[in-house]
Protein backbone atom coordinates (compact mmCIF):
# COMPACT_ATOMS: atom_id res chain seq x y z
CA UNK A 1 -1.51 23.98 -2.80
CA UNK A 2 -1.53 21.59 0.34
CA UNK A 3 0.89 18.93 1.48
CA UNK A 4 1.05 19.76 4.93
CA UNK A 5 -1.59 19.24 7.28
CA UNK A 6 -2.98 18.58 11.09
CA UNK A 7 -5.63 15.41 11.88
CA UNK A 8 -6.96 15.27 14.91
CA UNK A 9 -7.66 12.81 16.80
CA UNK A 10 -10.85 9.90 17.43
CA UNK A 11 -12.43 12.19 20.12
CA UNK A 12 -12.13 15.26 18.22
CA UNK A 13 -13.68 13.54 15.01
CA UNK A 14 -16.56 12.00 16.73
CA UNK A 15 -17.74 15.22 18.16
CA UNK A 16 -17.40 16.98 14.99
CA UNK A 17 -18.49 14.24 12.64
CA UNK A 18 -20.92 12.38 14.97
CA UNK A 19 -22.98 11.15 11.88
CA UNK A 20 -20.00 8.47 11.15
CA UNK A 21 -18.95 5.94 12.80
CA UNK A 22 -14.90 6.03 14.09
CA UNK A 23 -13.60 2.16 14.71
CA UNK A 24 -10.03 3.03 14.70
CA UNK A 25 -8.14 4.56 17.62
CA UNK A 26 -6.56 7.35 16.19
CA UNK A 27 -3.98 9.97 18.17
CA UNK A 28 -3.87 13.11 17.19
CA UNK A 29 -1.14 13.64 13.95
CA UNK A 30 0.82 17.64 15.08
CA UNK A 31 2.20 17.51 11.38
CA UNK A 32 2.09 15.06 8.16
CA UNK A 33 3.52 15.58 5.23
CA UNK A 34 1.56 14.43 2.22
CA UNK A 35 5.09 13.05 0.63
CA UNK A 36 4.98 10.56 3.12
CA UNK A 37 1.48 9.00 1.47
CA UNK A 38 0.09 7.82 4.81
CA UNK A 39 -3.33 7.25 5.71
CA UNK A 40 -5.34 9.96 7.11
CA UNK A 41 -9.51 9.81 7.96
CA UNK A 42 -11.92 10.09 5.20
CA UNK A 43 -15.86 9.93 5.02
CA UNK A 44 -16.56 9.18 0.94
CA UNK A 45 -20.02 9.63 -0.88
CA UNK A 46 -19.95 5.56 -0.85
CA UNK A 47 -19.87 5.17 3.09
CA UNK A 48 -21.20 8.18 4.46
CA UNK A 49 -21.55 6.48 7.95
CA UNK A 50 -18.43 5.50 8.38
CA UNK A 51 -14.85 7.34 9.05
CA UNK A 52 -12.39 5.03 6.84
CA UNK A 53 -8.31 5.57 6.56
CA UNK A 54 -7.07 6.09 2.84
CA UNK A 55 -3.63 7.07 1.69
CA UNK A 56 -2.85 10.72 0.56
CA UNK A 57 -1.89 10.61 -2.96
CA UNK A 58 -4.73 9.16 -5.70
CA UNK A 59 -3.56 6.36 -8.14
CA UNK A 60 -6.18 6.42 -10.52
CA UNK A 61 -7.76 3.07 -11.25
CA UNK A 62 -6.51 2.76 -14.78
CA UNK A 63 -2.54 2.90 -13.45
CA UNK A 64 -0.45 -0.10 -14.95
CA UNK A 65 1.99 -1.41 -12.34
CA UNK A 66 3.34 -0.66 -9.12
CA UNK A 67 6.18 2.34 -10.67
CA UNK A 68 3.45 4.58 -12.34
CA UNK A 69 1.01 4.00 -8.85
CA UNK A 70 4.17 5.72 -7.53
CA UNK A 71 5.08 8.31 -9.31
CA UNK A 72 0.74 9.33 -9.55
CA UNK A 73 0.85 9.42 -5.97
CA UNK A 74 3.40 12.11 -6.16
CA UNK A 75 1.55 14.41 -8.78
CA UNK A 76 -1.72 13.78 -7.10
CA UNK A 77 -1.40 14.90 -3.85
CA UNK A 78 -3.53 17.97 -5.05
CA UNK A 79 -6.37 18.35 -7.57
CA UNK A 80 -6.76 21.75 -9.35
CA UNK A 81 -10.49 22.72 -9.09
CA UNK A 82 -10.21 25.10 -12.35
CA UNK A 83 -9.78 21.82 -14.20
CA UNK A 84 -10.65 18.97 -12.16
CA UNK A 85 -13.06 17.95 -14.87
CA UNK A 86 -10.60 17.28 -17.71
CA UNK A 87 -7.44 15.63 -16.33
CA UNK A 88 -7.75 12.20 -17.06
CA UNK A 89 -6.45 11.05 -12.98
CA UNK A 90 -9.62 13.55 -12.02
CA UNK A 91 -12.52 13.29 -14.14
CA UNK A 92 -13.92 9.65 -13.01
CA UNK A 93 -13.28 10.68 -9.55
CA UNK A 94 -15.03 14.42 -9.34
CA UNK A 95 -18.20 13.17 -10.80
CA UNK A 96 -18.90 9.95 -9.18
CA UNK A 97 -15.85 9.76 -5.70
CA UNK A 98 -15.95 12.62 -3.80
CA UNK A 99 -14.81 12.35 0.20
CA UNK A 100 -14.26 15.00 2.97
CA UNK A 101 -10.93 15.02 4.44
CA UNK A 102 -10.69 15.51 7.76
CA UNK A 103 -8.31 17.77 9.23
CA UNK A 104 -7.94 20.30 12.12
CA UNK A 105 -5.47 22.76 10.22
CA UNK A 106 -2.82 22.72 7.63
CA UNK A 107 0.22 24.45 6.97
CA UNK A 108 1.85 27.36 4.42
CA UNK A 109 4.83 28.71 3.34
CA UNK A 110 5.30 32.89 2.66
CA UNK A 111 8.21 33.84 0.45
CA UNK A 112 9.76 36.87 1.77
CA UNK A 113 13.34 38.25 0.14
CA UNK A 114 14.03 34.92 -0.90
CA UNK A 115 13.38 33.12 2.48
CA UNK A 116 10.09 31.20 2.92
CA UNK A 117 8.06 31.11 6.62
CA UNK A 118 6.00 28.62 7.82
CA UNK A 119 2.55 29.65 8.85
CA UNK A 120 -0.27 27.39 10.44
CA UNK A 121 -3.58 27.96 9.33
CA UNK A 122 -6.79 26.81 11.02
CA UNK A 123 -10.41 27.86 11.55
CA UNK A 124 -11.61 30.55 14.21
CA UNK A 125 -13.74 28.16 15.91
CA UNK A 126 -11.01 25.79 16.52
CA UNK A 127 -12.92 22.99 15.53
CA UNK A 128 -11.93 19.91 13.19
CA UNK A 129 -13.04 20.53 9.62
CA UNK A 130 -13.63 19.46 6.18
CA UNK A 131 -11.31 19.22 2.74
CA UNK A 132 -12.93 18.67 -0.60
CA UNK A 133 -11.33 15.35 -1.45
CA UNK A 134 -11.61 12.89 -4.73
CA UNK A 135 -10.79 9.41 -4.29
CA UNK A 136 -10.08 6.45 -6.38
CA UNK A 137 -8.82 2.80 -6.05
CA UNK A 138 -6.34 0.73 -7.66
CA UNK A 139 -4.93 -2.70 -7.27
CA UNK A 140 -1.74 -4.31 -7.49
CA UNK A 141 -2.22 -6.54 -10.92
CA UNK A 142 1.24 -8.58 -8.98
CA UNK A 143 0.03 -9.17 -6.11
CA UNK A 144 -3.58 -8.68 -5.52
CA UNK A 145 -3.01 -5.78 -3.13
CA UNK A 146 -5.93 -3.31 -2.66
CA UNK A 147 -5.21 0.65 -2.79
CA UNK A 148 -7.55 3.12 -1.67
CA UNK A 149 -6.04 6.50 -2.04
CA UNK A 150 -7.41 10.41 -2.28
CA UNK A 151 -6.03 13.79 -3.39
CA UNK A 152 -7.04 17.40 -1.90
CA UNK A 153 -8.94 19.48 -3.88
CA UNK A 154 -7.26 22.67 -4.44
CA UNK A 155 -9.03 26.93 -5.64
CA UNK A 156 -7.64 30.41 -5.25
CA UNK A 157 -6.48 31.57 -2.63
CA UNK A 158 -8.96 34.03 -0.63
CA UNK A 159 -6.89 37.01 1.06
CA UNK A 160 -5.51 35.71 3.77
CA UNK A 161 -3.71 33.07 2.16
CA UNK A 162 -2.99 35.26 -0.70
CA UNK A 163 -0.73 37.24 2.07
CA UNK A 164 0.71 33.93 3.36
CA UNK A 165 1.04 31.90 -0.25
CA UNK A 166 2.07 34.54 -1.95
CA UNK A 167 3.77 32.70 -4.68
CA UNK A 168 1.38 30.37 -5.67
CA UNK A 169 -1.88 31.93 -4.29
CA UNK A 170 -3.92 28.60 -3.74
CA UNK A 171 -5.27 26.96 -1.00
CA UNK A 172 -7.40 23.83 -0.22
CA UNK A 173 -11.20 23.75 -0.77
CA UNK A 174 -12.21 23.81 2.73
CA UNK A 175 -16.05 22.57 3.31
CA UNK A 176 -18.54 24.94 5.20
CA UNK A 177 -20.34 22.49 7.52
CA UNK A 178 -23.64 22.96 5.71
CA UNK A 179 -21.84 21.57 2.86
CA UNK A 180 -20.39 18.32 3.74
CA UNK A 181 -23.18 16.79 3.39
CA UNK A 182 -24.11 18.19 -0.24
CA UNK A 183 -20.25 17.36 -1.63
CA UNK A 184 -20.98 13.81 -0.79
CA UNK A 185 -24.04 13.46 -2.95
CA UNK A 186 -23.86 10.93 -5.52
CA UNK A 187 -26.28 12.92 -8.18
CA UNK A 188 -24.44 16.29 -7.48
CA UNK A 189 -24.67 18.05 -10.72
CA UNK A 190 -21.46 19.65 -12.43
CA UNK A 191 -22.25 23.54 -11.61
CA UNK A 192 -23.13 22.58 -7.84
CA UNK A 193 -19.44 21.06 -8.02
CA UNK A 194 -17.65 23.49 -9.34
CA UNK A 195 -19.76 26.47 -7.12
CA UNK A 196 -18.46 24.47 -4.04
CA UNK A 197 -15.20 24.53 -5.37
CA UNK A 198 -14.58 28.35 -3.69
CA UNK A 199 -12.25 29.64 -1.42
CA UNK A 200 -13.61 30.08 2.23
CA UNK A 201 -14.50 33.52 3.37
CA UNK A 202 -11.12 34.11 5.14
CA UNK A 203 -12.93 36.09 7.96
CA UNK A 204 -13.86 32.41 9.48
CA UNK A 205 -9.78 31.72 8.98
CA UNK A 206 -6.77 32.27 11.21
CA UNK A 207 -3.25 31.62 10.85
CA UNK A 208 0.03 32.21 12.85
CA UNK A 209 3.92 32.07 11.76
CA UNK A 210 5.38 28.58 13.26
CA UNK A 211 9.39 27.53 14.09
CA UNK A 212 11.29 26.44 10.59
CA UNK A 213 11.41 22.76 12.84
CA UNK A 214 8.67 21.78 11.10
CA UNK A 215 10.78 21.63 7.58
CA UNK A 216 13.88 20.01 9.84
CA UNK A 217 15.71 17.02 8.00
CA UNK A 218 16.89 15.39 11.61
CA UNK A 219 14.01 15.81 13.89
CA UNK A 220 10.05 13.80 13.46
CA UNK A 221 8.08 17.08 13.27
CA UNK A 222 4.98 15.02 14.51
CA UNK A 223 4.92 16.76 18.07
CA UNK A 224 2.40 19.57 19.55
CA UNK A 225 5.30 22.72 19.49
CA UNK A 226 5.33 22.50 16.08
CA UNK A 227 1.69 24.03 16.52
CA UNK A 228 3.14 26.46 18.76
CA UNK A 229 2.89 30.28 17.51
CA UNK A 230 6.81 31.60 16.66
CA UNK A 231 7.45 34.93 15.73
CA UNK A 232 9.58 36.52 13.39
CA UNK A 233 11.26 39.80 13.43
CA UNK A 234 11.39 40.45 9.96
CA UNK A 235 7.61 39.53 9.36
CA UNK A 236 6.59 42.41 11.74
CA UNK A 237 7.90 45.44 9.75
């Protein structure tokens, strides 16, 4: 799965994304969780020339009131590729609202004798990247508020994060660069979805064991360290 990511900031995205436009000032974000439904950058089919700020968490358009928006947001953090195409928060979305969600890493637990490690995980080049994203929008019937809002497309896990989610073994669809462009086609056909919907060769993929601050309950995790590599003596046997 993945509810725990790394943005980077407006320089980084208009290097790596120069074909949109950035308006907003945006500081790089160390670590967000996806529980706390903020909004992160996004480039959707609909404005391809333009970086735009959604919340983490799709309410699909069809949600009621203001208590089921919430509780969606919770279960759609992630989207599950294998069956994107039938849930009924999904299926509108895949076809016709696809986005790339820009990050420059995210984060991973490993289970190990019943304690769990947190890993960061990032591409070899070091460069800001892409997450296949679906997005939808809802509004407020009570007061007239507007809602955009995405969820992470999720696949297998490839072996690296096999080693590091070893529970779970999934991982976030992450976008070769030749790609982006082709996931935000409007007339994408079904198979070229669910063909981009693979796990990335995991030789272009790096990850390192981080301190257990990032999981602290007293602390804002939202600081450069947390990046910081942090070994473990029980991980090296």
């Amino acid at each position: 799965m993945c509810y725990h990511v790394s943005i980077p900031g407006s320089n980084t995205i208009k290097m790596e994304f120069d074909w949109a436009s950035v308006e907003e000032n945006l500081e790089p974000i160390h670590h967000l969780s996806g529980f706390s439904f903020e909004k992160t950058p996004v480039i959707t089919c609909e404005r391809k020339d333009k970086i735009q700020f959604f919340n983490w968490g799709l309410i699909p358009g069809w949600v009621k009131d203001k208590e089921q928006a919430g509780k969606m947001q919770q279960w759609c953090l992630n989207a599950t590729g294998e069956n994107v195409f039938e849930k009924p928060s999904f299926k509108m979305p895949i076809n016709k609202n696809r986005c790339l969600v820009i990050v420059d890493g995210f984060f991973e637990w490993r289970e190990l004798k019943g304690k769990k490690y947190p890993y960061f995980i990032y591409l070899k080049n070091r460069k800001a990247f892409s997450l296949a994203g679906i997005y939808d929008q809802w509004v407020d019937k009570s007061t007239g508020e507007i809602f955009n809002t995405y969820s992470i497309v999720t696949t297998s896990a490839n072996s690296l994060m096999e080693k590091i989610h070893n529970i779970k073994k999934r991982m976030p669809v992450i976008l070769p660069k030749e790609s982006e462009q082709s996931w935000l086609e409007a007339s994408l056909e079904k198979e070229k979805i669910i063909q981009m919907m693979v796990p990335l060769e995991e030789d272009l993929m790096e990850a390192y064991t981080v301190s257990k601050q990032i999981t602290s309950r007293n602390e804002n995790s939202n600081f450069s360290e947390v990046k910081r590599r942090f070994d473990y003596k029980e991980l090296e046997v």
